[in-house]
Protein backbone atom coordinates (compact mmCIF):
# COMPACT_ATOMS: atom_id res chain seq x y z
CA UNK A 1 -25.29 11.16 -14.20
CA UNK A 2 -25.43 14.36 -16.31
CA UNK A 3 -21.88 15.39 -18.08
CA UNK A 4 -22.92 18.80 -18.14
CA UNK A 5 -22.28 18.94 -14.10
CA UNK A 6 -19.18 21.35 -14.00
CA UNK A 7 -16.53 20.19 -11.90
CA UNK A 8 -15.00 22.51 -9.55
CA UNK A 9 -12.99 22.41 -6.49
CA UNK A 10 -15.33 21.32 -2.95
CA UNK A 11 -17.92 19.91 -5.11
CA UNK A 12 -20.46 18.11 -3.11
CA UNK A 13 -20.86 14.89 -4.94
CA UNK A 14 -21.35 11.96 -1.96
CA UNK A 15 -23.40 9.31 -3.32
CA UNK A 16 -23.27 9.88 -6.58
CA UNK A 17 -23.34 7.83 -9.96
CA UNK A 18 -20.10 8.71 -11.90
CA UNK A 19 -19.56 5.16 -13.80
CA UNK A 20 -18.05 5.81 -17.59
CA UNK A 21 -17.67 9.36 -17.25
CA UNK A 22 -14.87 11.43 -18.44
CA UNK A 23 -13.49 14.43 -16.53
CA UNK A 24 -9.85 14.81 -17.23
CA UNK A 25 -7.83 17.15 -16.35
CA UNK A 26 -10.01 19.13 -13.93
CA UNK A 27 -9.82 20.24 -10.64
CA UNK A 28 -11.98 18.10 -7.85
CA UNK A 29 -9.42 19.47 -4.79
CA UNK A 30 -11.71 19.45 -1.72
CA UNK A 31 -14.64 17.75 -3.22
CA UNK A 32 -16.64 15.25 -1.28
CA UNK A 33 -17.13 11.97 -3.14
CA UNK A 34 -17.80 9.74 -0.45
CA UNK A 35 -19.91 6.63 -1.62
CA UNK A 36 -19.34 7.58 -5.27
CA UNK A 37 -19.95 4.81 -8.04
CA UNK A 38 -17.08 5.53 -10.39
CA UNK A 39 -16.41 2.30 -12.52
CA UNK A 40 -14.91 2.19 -15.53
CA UNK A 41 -14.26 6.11 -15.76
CA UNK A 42 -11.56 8.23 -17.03
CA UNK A 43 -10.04 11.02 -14.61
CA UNK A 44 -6.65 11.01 -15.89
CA UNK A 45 -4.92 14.27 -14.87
CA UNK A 46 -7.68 15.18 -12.66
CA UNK A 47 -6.78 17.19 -9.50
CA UNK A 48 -8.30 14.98 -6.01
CA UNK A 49 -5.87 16.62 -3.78
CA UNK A 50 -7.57 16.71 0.43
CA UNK A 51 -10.48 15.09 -1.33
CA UNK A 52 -12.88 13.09 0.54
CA UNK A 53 -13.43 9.28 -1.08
CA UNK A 54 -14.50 7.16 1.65
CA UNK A 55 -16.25 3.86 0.86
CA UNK A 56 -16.16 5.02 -3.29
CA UNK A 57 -16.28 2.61 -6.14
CA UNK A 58 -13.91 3.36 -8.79
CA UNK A 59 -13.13 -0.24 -9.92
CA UNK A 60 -11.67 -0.66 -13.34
CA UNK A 61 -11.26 3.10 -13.87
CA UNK A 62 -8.44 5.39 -14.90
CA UNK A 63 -7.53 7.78 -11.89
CA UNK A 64 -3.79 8.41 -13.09
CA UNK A 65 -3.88 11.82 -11.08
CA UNK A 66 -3.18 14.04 -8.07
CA UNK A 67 -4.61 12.04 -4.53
CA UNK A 68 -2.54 14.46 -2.19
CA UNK A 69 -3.57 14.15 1.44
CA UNK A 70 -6.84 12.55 -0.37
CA UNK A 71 -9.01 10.23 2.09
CA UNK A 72 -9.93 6.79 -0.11
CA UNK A 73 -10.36 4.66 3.18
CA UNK A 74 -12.43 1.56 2.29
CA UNK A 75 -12.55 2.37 -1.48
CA UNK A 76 -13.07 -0.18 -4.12
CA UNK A 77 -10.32 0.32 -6.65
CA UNK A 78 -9.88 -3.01 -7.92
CA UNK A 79 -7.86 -2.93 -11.36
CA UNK A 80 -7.86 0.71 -11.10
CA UNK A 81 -5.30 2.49 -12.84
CA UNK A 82 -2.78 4.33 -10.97
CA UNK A 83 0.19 4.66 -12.45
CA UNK A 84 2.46 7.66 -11.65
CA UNK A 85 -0.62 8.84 -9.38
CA UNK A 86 0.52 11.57 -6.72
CA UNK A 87 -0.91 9.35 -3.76
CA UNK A 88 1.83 11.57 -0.96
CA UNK A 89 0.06 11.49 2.63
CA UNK A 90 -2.86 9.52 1.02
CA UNK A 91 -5.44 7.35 3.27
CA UNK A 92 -6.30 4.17 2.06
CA UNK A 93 -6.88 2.61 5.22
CA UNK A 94 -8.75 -1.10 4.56
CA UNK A 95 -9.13 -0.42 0.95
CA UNK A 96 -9.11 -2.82 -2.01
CA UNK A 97 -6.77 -2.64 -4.74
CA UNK A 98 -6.33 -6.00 -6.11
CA UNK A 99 -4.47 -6.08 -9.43
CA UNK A 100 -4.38 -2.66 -9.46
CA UNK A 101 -1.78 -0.75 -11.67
CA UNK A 102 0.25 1.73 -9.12
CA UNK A 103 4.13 1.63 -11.12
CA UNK A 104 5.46 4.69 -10.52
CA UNK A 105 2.74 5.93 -8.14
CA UNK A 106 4.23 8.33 -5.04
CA UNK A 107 3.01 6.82 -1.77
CA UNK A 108 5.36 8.44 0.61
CA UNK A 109 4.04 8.72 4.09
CA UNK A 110 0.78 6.98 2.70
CA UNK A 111 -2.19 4.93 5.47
CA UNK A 112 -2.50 1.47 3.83
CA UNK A 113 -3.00 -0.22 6.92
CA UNK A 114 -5.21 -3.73 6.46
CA UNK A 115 -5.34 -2.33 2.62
CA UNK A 116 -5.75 -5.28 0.07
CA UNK A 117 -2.78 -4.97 -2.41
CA UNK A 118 -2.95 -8.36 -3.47
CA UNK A 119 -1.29 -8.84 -7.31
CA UNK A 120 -1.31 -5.46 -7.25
CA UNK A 121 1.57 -3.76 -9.83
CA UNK A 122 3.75 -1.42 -7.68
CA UNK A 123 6.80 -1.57 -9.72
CA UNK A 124 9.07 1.35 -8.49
CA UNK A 125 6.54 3.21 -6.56
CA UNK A 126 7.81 5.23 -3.83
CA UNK A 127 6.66 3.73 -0.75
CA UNK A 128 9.03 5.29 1.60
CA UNK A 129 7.45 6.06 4.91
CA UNK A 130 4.71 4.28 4.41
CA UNK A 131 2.44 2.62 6.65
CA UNK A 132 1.37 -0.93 5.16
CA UNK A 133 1.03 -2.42 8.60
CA UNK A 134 -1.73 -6.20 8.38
CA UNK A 135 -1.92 -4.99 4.43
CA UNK A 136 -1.99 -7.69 1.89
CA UNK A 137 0.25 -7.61 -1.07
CA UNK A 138 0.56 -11.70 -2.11
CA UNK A 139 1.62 -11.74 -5.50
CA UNK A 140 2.33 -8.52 -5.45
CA UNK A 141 5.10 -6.96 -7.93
CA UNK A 142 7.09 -4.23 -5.60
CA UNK A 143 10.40 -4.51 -8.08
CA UNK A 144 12.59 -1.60 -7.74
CA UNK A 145 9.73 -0.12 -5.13
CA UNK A 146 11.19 2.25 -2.71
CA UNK A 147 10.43 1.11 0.96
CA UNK A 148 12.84 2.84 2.91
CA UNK A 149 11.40 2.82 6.71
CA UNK A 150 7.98 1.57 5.37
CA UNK A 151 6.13 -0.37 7.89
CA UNK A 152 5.45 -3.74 6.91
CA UNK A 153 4.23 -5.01 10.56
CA UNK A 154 2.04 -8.47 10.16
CA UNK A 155 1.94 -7.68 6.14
CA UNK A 156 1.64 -10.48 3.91
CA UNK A 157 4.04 -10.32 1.08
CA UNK A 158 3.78 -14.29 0.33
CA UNK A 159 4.84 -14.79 -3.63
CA UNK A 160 5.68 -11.17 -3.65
CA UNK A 161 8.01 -10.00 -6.10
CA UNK A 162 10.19 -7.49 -4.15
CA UNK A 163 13.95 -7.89 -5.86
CA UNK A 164 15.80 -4.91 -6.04
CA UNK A 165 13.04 -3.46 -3.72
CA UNK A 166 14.88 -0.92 -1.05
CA UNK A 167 13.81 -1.88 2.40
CA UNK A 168 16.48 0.20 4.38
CA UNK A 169 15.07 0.78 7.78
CA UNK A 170 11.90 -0.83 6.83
CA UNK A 171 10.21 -2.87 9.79
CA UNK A 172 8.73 -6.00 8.73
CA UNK A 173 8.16 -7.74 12.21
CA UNK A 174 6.14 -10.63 11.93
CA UNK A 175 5.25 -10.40 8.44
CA UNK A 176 4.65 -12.96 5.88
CA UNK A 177 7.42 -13.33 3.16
CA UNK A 178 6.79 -16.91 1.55
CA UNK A 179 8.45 -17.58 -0.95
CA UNK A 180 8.88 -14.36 -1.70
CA UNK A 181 11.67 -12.76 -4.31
CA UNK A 182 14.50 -10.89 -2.07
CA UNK A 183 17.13 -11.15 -5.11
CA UNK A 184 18.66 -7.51 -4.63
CA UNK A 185 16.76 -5.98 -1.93
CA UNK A 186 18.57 -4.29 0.25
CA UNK A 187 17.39 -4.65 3.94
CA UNK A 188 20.08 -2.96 5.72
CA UNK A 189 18.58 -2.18 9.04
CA UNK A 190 15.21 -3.92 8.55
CA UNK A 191 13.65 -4.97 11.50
CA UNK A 192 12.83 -8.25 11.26
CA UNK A 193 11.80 -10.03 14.12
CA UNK A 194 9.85 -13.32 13.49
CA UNK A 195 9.52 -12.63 10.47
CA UNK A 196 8.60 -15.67 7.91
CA UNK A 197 11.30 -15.92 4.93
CA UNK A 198 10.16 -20.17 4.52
CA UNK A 199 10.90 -20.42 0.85
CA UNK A 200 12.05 -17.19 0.31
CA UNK A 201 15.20 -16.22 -2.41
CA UNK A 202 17.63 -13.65 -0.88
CA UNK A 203 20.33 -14.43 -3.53
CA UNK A 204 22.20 -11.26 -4.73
């Protein structure tokens, strides 16, 4: 893939090779990288707002940018890098993002439904709203994660990591909590109807 392709908003880029390259800080709002092959690269800063990233490969790669209203449903982003990413009204809708770095990241009102999550870093993201309904986040490290009226419907949070996690109005009916870490949480108004806590810590 040639580096002297100029990115620009709407860019038609669907199948494309992208792995190692560097774009940072530019503006790829609108742009249609469905299929992409992205690994390892560097789009820190970089501007994916409404974007189209269905079925992408970005494992590995640095994407610490703006994913507003994106679509990443069935992207690879395994051990991507998302920290402090703008990820508001997102889709990432049966995606993978094992041990991926999200601490910080905005997710409010996010699709992660059936998304893989699992030992993924989501200290303190903001979660609220969001839809994480069958998703898998064992091992998972949500401390401090804001998941006010998330839903958490059949997710597996086994060995999750979720103290001091707010979960105010969250519903987490029939999901999988063992031996999870509640220490903190607060889960006023949860709904949480058969919901597995086997093993799990809820000490304050």
């Amino acid at each position: 893939m040639s580096t002297e392709l100029v990115p620009v908003p709407g860019i038609d880029l669907a199948d494309t090779d992208l792995s190692h390259l560097e774009w940072c800080g530019v503006n790829l709002s609108g742009a249609n990288l469905a299929g992409v092959i992205g690994r390892a690269t560097r789009f820190t800063g970089t501007k994916f707002d409404g974007a189209c990233l269905v079925g992408s490969q970005w494992q590995g790669s640095d994407l610490r940018g703006s994913f507003l209203g994106a679509n990443l449903t069935q992207g690879n982003f395994c051990e991507a890098d998302f920290r402090g990413a703008l990820l508001q009204g997102a889709i990432l809708r049966h995606s993978i993002l094992v041990r991926a770095s999200m601490a910080g990241a905005i997710l409010n009102g996010a699709n992660l439904i059936a998304a893989n999550l699992q030992g993924a870093d989501l200290r303190g993201a903001n979660l609220r709203g969001a839809n994480l309904s069958g998703a898998i986040l064992k091992d998972a490290n949500l401390q401090d994660a804001d998941l006010q009226g998330a839903i958490l419907e059949g997710t597996n949070l086994e060995l999750a990591d979720l103290r001091g996690a707010i979960l105010r109005g969250a519903t987490l009916s029939s999901a999988l909590l063992l031996c999870a870490e509640l220490e903190g949480a607060d889960l006023t108004g949860a709904m949480i109807e058969e919901t597995c806590f086997t093993g799990t810590c809820l000490t304050r």
